[in-house]
Protein backbone atom coordinates (compact mmCIF):
# COMPACT_ATOMS: atom_id res chain seq x y z
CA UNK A 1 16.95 220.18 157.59
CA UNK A 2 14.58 217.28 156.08
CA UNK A 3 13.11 215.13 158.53
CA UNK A 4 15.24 211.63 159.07
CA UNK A 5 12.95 208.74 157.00
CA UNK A 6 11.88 206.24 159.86
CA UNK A 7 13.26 203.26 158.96
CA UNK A 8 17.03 204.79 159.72
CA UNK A 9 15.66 205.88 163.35
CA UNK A 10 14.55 202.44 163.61
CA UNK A 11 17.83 200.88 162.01
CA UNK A 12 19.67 203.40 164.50
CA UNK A 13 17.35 202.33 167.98
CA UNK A 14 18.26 198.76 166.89
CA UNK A 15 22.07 199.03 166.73
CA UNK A 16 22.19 201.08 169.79
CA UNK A 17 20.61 198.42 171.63
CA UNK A 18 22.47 195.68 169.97
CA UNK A 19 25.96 197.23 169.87
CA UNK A 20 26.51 195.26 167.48
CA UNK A 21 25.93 196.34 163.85
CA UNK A 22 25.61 192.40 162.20
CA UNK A 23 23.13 191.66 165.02
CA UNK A 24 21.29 194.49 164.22
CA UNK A 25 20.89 194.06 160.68
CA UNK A 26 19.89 190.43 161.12
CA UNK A 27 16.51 191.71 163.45
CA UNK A 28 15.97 193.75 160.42
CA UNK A 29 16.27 191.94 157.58
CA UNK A 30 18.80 193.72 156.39
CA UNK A 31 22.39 193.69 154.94
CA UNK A 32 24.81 194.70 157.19
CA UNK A 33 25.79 197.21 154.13
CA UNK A 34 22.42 198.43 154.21
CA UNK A 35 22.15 199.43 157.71
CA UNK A 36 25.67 200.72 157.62
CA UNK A 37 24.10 203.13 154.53
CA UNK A 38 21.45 204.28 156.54
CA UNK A 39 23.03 205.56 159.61
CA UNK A 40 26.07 207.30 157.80
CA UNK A 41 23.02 209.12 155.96
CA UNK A 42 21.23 209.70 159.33
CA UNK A 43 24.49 211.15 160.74
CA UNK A 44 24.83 213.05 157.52
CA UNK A 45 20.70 214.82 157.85
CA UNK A 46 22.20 215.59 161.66
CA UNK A 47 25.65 216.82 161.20
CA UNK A 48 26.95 214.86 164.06
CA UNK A 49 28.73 210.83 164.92
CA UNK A 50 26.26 209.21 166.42
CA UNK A 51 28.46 205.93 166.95
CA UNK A 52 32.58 204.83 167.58
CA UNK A 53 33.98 201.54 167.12
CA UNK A 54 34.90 199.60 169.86
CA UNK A 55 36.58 195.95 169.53
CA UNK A 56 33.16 194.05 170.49
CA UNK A 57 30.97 195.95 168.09
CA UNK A 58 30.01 199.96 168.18
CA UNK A 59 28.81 201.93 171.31
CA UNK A 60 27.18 205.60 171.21
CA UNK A 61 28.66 208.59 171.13
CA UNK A 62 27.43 211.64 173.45
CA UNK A 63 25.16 213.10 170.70
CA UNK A 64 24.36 209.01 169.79
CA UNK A 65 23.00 208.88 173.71
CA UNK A 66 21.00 211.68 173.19
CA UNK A 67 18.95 210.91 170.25
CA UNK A 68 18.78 207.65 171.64
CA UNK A 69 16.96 209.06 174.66
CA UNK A 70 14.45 211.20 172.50
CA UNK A 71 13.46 208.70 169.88
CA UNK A 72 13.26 205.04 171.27
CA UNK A 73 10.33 205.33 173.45
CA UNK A 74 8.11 207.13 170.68
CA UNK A 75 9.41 204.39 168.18
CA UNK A 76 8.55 201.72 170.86
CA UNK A 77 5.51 203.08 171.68
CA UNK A 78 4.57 203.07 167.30
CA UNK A 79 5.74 199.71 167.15
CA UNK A 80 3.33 198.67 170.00
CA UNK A 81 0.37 200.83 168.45
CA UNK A 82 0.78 198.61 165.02
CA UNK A 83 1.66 195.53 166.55
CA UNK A 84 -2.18 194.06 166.66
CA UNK A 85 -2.51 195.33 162.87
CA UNK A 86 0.08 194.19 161.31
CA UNK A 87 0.15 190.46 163.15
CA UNK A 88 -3.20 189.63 162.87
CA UNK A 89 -4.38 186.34 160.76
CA UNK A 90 -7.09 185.08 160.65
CA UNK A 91 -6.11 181.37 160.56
CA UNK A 92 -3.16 181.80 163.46
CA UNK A 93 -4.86 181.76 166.60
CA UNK A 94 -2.87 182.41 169.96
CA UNK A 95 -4.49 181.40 172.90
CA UNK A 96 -3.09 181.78 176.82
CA UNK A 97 -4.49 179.07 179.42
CA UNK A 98 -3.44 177.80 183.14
CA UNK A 99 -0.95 174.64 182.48
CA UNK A 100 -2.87 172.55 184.48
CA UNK A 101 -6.41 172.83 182.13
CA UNK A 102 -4.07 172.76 179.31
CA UNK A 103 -3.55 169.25 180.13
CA UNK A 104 -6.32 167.94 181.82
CA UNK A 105 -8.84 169.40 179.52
CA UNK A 106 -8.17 171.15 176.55
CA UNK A 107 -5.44 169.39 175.00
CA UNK A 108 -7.04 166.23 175.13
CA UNK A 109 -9.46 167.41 172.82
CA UNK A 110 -7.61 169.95 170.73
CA UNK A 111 -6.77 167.24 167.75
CA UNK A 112 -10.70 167.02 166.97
CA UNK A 113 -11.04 170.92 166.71
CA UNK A 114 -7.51 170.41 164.82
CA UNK A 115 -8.71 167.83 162.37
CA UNK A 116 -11.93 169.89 162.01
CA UNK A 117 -9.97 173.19 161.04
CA UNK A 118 -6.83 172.02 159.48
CA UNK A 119 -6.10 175.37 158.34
CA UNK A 120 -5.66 176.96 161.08
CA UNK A 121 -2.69 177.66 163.06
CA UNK A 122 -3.27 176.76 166.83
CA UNK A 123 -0.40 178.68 169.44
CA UNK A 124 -0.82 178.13 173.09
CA UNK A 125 0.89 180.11 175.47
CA UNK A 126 0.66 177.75 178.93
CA UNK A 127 1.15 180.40 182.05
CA UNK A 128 -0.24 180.77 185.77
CA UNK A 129 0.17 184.59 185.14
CA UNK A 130 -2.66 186.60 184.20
CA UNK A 131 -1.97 187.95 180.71
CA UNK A 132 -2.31 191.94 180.04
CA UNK A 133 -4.01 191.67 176.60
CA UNK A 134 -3.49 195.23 176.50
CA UNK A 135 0.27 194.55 176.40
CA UNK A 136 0.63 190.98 175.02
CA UNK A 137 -1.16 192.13 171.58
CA UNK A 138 -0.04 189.00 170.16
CA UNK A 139 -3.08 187.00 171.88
CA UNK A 140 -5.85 186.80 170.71
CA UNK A 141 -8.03 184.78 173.61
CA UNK A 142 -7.73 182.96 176.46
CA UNK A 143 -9.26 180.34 178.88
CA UNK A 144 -9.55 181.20 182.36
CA UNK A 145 -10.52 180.02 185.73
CA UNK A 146 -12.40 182.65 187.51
CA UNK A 147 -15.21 184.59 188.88
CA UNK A 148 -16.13 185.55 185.14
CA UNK A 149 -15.68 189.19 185.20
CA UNK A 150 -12.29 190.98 184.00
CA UNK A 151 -11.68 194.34 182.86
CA UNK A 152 -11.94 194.99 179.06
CA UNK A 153 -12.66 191.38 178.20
CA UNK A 154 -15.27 189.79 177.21
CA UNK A 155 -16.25 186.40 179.25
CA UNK A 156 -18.57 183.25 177.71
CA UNK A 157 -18.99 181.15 180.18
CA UNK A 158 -17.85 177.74 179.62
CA UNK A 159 -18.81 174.94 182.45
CA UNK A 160 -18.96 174.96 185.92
CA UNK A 161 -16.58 173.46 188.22
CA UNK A 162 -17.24 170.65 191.03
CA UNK A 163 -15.50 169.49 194.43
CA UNK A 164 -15.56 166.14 195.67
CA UNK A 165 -14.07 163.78 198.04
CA UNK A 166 -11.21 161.05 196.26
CA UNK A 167 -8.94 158.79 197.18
CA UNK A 168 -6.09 156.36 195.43
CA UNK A 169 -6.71 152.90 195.14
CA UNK A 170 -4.13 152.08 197.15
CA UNK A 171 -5.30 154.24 199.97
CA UNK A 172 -8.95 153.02 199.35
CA UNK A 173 -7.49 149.15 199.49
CA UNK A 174 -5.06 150.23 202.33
CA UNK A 175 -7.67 152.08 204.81
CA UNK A 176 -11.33 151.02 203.22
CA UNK A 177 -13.72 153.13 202.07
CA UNK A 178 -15.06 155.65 204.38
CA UNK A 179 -19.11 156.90 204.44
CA UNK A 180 -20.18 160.27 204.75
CA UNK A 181 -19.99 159.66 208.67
CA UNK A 182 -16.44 158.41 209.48
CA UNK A 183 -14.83 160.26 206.38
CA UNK A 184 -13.17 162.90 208.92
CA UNK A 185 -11.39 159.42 210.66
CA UNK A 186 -9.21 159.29 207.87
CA UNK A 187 -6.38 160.97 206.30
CA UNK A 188 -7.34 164.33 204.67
CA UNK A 189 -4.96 166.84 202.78
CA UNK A 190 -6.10 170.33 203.78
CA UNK A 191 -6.52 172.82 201.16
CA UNK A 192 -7.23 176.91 200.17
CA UNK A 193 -9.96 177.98 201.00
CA UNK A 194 -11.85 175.85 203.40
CA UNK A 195 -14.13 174.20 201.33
CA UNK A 196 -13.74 171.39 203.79
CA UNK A 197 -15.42 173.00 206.40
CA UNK A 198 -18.55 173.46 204.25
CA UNK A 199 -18.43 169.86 202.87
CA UNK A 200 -19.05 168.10 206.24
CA UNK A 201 -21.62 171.18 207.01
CA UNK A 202 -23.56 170.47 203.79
CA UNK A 203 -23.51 166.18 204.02
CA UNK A 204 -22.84 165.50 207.53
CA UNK A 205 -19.53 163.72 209.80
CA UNK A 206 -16.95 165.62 212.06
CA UNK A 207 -14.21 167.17 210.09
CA UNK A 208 -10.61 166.03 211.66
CA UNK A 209 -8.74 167.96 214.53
CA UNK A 210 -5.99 168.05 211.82
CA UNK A 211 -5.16 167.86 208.15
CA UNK A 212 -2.08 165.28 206.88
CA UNK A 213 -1.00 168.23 204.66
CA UNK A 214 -1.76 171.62 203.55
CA UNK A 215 -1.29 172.58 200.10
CA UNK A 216 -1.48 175.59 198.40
CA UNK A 217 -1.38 174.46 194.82
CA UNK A 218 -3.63 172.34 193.37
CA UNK A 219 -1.56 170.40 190.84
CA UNK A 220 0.59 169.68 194.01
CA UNK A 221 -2.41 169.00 196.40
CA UNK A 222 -3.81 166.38 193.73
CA UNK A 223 -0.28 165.00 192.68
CA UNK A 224 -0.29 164.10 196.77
CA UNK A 225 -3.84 162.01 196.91
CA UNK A 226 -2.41 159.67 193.39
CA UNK A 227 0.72 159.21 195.87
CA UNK A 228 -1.52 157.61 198.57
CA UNK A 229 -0.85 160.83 200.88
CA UNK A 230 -4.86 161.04 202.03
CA UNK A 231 -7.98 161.96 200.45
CA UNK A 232 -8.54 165.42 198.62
CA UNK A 233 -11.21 167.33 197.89
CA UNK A 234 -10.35 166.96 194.32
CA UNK A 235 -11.67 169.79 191.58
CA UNK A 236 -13.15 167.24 189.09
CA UNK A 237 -11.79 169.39 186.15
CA UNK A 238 -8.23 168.64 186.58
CA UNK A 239 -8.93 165.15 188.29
CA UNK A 240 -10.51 163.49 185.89
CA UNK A 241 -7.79 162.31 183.72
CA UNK A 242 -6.37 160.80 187.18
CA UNK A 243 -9.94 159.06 187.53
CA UNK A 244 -9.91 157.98 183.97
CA UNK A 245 -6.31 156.72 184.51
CA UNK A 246 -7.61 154.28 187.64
CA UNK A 247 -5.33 157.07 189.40
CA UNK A 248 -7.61 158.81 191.65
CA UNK A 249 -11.40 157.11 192.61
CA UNK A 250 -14.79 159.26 193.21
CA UNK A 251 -16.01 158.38 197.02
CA UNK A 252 -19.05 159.82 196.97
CA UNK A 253 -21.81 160.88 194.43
CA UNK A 254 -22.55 164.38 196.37
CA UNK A 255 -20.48 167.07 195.53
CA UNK A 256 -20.05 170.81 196.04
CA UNK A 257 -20.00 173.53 193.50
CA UNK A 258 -16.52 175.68 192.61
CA UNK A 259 -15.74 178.84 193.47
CA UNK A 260 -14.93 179.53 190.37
CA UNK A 261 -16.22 178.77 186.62
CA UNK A 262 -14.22 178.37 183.67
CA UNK A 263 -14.67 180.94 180.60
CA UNK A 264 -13.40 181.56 176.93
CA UNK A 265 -12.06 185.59 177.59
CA UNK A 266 -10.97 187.54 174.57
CA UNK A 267 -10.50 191.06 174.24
CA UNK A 268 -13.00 193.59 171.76
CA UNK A 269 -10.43 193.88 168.74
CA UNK A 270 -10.25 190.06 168.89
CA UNK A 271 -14.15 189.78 168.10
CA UNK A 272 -14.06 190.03 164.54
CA UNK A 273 -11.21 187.37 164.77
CA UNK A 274 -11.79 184.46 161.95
CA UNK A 275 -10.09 181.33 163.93
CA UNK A 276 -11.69 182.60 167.04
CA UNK A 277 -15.10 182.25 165.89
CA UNK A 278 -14.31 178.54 164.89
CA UNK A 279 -12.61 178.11 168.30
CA UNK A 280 -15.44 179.54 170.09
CA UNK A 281 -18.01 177.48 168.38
CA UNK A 282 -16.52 174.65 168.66
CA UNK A 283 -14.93 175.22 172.55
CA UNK A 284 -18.63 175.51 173.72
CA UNK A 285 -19.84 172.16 172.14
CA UNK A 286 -17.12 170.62 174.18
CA UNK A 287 -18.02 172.38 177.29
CA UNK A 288 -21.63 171.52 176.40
CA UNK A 289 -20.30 167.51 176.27
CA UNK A 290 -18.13 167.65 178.99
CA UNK A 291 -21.08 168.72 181.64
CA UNK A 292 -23.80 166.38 180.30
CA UNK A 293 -21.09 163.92 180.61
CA UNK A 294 -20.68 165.27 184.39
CA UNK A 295 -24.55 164.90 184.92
């Protein structure tokens, strides 16, 4: 017996998943006619009915089930193999990125690198998950919060991150300004990783008994200090369109260095990547901007 061509295992996988034979055409281009044509030949090559009609589409037969089980994980696993070769452009670029930076920082800026590169493609794919690139082959870099090292990527570090006491106007106009001394007198909003602790160690005063709040979120923890809740040890990063905005107000001049630094990550078969190289180029200037700005 001749081997089955591909494209009918394919067209076969596809309605058995589907059950439905117009559906499955449609995710491959094809005519339902077409696809019809190909699995009458593939049940022709095997001697056997691989599916029966039913009155919401087709569903497999006992020998259908069983080819089913043999084939569709090889084909997936193909499909998966050739996914990064046959996507690729050069002038689409897919980049993942926390929500949060997506809007405080990088969007902000994206319509210069935009009007710079007009033809290139720009996808962002906003997530708090970390991203398998290894799986997700569609991406082709991302920007990411972190200690700087991850597993088959490669990291360029970006900027630095800083802490620093701030407050609302309102609360500011409400309580007064507190110094260094008699900031842990007023209301503070508690937050991961104790970085509080180290800030009155570092420049002085008597951290409360309490905290207002506790957050463990910092979208949520910062949302909290614009509503007047108490002051936050706000990461400047995602603060700063809140201080730009009159929203959120710098107390003190002193601050304390992140945990973390922000980096451009990209797996190796991205490195060769056309848009990337742009986007690199040009994401460092920024970074290089943003922290003399900081300075």
């Amino acid at each position: 017996m001749s081997k089955p061509p591909l494209h009918a295992l394919q067209g076969f996988v596809a309605t058995a998943r589907l059950g439905n034979l117009s559906r499955a055409a449609e995710s491959m281009h094809l005519t339902i006619s077409a696809l019809s044509h190909q699995i009458r030949g593939l049940e022709e090559r095997l001697g056997q009915q691989l599916f029966v009609r039913n009155p919401r589409g087709v569903s497999l037969t006992g020998d259908g089930q069983r080819l089913f089980e043999r084939v569709a994980e090889h084909l997936d696993a193909i499909e998966h193999a050739m996914r990064p070769f046959g996507m690729r452009r050069d002038e689409v670029l897919t980049l993942t990125l926390m929500p949060s930076f997506a809007t405080s920082w990088l969007v902000p800026r994206l319509p210069r690198f935009v009007a710079a590169h007009p033809q290139l493609e720009i996808h962002l794919r906003s997530t708090i998950a970390v991203v398998d690139f290894e799986r997700d082959t569609d991406l082709d870099a991302g920007l990411r919060y972190g200690p700087g090292h991850w597993p088959g990527l490669e990291a360029v570090h970006l900027f630095d991150d800083w802490l620093t006491p701030m407050a609302s106007p309102a609360l500011i106009e409400r309580l007064g300004r507190p110094t260094l001394e008699t900031l842990g007198d007023f209301p503070l909003l508690g937050a991961p990783g104790g970085r509080w602790t180290e800030w009155f160690k570092r420049f002085g005063g008597q951290p409360p008994k309490r905290y207002v709040a506790n957050f463990d979120d910092s979208e949520t923890l910062h949302r909290a200090a614009v509503e007047g809740m108490g002051i936050v040890l706000g990461r400047l990063t995602l603060a700063w369109p809140l201080i730009d905005a009159n929203r959120l107000a710098q107390l003190f001049d002193q601050r304390l260095k992140a945990d973390f630094s922000h980096y451009l990550v990209f797996p190796p078969r991205s490195r060769s990547h056309g848009g990337l190289a742009h986007f690199r180029d040009w994401v460092l200037d920024e970074a290089a901007q943003y922290t003399a700005a900081q300075t």
